[in-house]
C-alpha atoms as a PDB file:
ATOM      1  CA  UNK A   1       0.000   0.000   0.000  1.00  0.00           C
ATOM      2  CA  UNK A   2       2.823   2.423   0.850  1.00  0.00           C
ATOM      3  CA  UNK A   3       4.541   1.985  -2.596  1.00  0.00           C
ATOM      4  CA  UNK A   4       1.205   2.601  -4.392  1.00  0.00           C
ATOM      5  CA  UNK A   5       0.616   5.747  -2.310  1.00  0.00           C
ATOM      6  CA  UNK A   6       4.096   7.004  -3.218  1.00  0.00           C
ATOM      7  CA  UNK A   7       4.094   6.490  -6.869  1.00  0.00           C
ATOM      8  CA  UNK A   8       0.805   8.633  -7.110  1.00  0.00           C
ATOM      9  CA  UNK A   9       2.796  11.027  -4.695  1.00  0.00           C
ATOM     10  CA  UNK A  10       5.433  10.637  -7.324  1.00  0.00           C
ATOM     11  CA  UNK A  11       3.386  11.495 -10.342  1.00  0.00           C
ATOM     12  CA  UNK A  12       1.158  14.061  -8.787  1.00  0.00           C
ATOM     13  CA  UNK A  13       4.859  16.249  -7.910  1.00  0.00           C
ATOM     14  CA  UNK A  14       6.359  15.098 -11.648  1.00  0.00           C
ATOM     15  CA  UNK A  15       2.644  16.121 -12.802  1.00  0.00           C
ATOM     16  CA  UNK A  16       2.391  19.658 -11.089  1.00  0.00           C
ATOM     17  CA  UNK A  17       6.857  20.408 -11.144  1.00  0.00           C
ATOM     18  CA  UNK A  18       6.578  20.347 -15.040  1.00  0.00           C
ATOM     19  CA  UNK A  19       3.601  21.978 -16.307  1.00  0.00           C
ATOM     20  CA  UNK A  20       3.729  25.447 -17.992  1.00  0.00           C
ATOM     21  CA  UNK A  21       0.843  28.159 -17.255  1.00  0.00           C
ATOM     22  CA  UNK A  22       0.049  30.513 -19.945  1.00  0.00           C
ATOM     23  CA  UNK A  23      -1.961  33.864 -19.949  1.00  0.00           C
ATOM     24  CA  UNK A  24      -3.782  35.072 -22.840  1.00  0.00           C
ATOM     25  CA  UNK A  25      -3.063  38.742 -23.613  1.00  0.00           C
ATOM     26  CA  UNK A  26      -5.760  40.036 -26.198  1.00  0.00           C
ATOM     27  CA  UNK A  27      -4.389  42.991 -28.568  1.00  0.00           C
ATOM     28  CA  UNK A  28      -6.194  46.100 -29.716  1.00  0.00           C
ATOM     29  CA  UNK A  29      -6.763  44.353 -32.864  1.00  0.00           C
ATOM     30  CA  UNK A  30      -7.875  41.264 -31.171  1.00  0.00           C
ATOM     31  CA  UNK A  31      -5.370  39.162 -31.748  1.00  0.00           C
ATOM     32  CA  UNK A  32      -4.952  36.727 -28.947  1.00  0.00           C
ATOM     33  CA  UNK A  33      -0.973  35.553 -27.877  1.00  0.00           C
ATOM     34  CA  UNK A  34       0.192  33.540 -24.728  1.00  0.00           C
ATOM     35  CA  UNK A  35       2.765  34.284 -22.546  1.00  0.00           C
ATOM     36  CA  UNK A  36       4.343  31.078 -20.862  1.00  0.00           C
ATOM     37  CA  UNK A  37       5.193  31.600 -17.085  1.00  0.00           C
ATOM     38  CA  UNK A  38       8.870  30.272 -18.953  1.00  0.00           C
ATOM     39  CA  UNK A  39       8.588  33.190 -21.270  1.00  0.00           C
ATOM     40  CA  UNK A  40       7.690  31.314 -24.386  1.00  0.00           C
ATOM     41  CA  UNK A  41       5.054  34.163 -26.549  1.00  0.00           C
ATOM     42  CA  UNK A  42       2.727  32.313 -29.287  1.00  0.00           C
ATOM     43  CA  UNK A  43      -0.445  32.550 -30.949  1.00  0.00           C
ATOM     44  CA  UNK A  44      -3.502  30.494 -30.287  1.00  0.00           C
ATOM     45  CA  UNK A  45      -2.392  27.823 -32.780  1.00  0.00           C
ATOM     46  CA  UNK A  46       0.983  27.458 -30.611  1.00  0.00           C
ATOM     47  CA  UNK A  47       3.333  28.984 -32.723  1.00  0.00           C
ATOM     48  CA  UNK A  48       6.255  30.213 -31.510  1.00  0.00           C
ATOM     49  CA  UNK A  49       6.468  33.815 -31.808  1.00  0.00           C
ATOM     50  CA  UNK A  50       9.318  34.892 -29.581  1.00  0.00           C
ATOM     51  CA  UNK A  51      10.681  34.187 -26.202  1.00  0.00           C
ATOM     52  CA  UNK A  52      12.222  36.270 -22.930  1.00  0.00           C
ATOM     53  CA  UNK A  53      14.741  34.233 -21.045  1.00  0.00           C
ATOM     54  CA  UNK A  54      15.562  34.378 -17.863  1.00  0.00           C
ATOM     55  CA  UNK A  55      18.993  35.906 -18.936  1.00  0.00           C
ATOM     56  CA  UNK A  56      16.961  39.098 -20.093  1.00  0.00           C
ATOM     57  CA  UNK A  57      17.928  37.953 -24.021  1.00  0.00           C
ATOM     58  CA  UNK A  58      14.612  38.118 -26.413  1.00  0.00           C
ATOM     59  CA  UNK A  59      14.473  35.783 -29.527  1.00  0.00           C
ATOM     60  CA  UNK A  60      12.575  35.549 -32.471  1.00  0.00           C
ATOM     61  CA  UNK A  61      10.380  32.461 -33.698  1.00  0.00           C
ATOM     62  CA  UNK A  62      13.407  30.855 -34.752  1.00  0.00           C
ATOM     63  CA  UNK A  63      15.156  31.502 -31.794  1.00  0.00           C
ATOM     64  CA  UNK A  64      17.986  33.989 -33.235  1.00  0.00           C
ATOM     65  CA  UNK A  65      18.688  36.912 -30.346  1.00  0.00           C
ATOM     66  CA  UNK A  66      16.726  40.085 -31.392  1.00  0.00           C
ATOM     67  CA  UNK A  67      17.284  42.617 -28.370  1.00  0.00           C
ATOM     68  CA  UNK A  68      17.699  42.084 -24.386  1.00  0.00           C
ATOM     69  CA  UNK A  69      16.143  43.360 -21.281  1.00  0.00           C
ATOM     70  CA  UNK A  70      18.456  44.768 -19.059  1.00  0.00           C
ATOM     71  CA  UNK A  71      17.927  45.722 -15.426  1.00  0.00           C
ATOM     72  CA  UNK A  72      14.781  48.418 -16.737  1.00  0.00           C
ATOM     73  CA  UNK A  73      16.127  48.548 -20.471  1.00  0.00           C
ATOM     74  CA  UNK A  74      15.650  47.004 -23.381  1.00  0.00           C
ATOM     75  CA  UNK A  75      18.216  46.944 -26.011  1.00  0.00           C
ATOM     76  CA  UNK A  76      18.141  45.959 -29.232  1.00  0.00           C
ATOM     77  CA  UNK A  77      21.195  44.037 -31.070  1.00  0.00           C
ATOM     78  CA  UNK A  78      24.016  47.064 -30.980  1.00  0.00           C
ATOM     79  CA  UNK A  79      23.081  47.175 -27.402  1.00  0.00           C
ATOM     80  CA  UNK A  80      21.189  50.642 -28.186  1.00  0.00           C
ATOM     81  CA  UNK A  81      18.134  51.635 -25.597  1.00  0.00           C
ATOM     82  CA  UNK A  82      14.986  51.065 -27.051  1.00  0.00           C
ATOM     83  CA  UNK A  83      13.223  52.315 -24.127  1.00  0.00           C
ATOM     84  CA  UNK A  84      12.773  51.440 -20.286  1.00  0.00           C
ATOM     85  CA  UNK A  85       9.844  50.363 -18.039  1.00  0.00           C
ATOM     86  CA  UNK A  86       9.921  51.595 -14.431  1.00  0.00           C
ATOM     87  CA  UNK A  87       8.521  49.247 -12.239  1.00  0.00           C
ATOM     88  CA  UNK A  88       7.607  50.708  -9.320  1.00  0.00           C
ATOM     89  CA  UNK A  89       4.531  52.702 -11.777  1.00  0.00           C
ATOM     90  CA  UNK A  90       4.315  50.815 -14.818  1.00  0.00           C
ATOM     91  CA  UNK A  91       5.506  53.126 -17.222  1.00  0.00           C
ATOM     92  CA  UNK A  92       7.140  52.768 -20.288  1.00  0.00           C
ATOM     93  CA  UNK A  93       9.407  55.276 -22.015  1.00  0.00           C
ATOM     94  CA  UNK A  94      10.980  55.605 -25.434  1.00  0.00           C
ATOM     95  CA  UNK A  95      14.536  56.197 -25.726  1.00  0.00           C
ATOM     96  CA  UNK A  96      14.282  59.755 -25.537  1.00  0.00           C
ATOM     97  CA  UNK A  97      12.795  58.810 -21.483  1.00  0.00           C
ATOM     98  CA  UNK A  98       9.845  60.454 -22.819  1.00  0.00           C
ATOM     99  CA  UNK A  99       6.619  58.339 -21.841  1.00  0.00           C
ATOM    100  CA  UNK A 100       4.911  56.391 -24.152  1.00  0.00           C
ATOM    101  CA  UNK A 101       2.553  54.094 -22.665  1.00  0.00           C
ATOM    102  CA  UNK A 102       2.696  51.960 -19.206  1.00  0.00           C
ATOM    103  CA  UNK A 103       1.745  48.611 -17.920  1.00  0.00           C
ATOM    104  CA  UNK A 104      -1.143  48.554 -14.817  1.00  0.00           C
ATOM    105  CA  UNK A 105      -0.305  45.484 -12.389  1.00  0.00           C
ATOM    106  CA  UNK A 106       1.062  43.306 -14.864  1.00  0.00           C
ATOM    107  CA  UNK A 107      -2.497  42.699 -17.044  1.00  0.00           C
ATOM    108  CA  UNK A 108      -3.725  45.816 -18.796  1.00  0.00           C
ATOM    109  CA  UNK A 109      -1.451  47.716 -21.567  1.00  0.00           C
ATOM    110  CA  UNK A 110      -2.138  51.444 -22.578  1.00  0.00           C
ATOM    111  CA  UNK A 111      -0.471  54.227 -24.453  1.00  0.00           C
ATOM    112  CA  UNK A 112      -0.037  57.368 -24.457  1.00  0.00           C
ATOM    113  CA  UNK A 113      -3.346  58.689 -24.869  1.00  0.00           C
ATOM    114  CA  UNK A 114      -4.775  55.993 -22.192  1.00  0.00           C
ATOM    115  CA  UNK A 115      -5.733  53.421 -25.000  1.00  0.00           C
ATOM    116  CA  UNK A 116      -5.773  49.976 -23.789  1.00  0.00           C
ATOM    117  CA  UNK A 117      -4.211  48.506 -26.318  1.00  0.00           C
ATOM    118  CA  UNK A 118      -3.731  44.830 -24.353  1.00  0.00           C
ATOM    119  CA  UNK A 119      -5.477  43.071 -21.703  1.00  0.00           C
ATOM    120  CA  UNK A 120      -3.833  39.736 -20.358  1.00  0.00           C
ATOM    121  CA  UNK A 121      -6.301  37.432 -18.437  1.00  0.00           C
ATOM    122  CA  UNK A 122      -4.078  37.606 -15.255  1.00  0.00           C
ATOM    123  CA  UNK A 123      -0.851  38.692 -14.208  1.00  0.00           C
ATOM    124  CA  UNK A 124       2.307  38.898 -16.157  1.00  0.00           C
ATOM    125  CA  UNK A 125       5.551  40.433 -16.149  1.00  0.00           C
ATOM    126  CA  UNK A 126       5.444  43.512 -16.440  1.00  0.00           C
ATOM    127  CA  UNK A 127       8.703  43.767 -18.702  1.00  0.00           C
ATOM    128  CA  UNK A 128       7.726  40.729 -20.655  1.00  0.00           C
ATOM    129  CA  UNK A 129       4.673  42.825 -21.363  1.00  0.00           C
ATOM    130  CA  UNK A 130       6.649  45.406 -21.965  1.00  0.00           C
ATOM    131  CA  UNK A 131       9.458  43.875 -24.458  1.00  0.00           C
ATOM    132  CA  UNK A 132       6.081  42.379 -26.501  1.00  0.00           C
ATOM    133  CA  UNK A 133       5.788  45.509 -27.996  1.00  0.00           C
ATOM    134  CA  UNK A 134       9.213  47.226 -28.225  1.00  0.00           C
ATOM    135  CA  UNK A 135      10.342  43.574 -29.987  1.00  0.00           C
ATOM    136  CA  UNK A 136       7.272  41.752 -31.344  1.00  0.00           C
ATOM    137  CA  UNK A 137       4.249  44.037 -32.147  1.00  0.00           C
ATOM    138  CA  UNK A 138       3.795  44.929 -35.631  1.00  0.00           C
ATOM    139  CA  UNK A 139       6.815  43.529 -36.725  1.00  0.00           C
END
């Protein structure tokens, strides 16, 4: 009885320890993506459309390094600020630290002009939010 009790003990941990939860972020077009909690972004037919590491790099859908995310920045390629997120309010500026949008608790997007233009169905990173559209959106 005790070995039967610990292999389902066994599988339940293996079970739970290895599965990925996504969030759906819906666009202002309507376009639905998922965000992995391992940083993997795709569409609703599971392709790959980027990913965010935990090493701050961002890669395309075939896994080539686009940009980074580093400390509050994100770079592109040449290591050139794209823009920042601060993270204490959310908000996102352009590489000219002039504000272009910010993130509110890690599930609604907006821009400038207060625009939700992304709603996520729970929490995400907010800099995974954030490097979506400095290195993925309308690209």
């Amino acid at each position: 009885m005790k070995t039967k009790i610990k292999g389902v003990i066994l599988i339940v941990l293996v079970t739970c320890s290895s599965y990925v939860f996504a969030q759906d972020v819906v666009t202002e077009t309507g376009d639905t993506l998922r965000i992995s909690s391992t940083g993997v972004i795709s569409d609703l037919s599971n392709n790959t459309i980027g990913e965010v590491l935990s090493n701050g790099d961002i890669k395309d859908a075939n896994g080539v390094r686009i940009g980074s995310i580093e400390g509050n920045n994100f770079k592109d390629l040449n290591n050139m600020v794209l823009g920042s997120i601060n993270t204490t309010t959310g908000e996102v500026f352009d590489v000219n630290e002039t504000k272009i949008g910010e993130v509110i608790n890690g599930v609604t997007i907006k821009d400038i002009s207060g625009n939700i233009i992304g709603i996520a169905s729970s929490y995400i990173n907010e800099k995974w939010l954030a490097a979506y559209y400095f290195f993925y959106f309308n690209n």
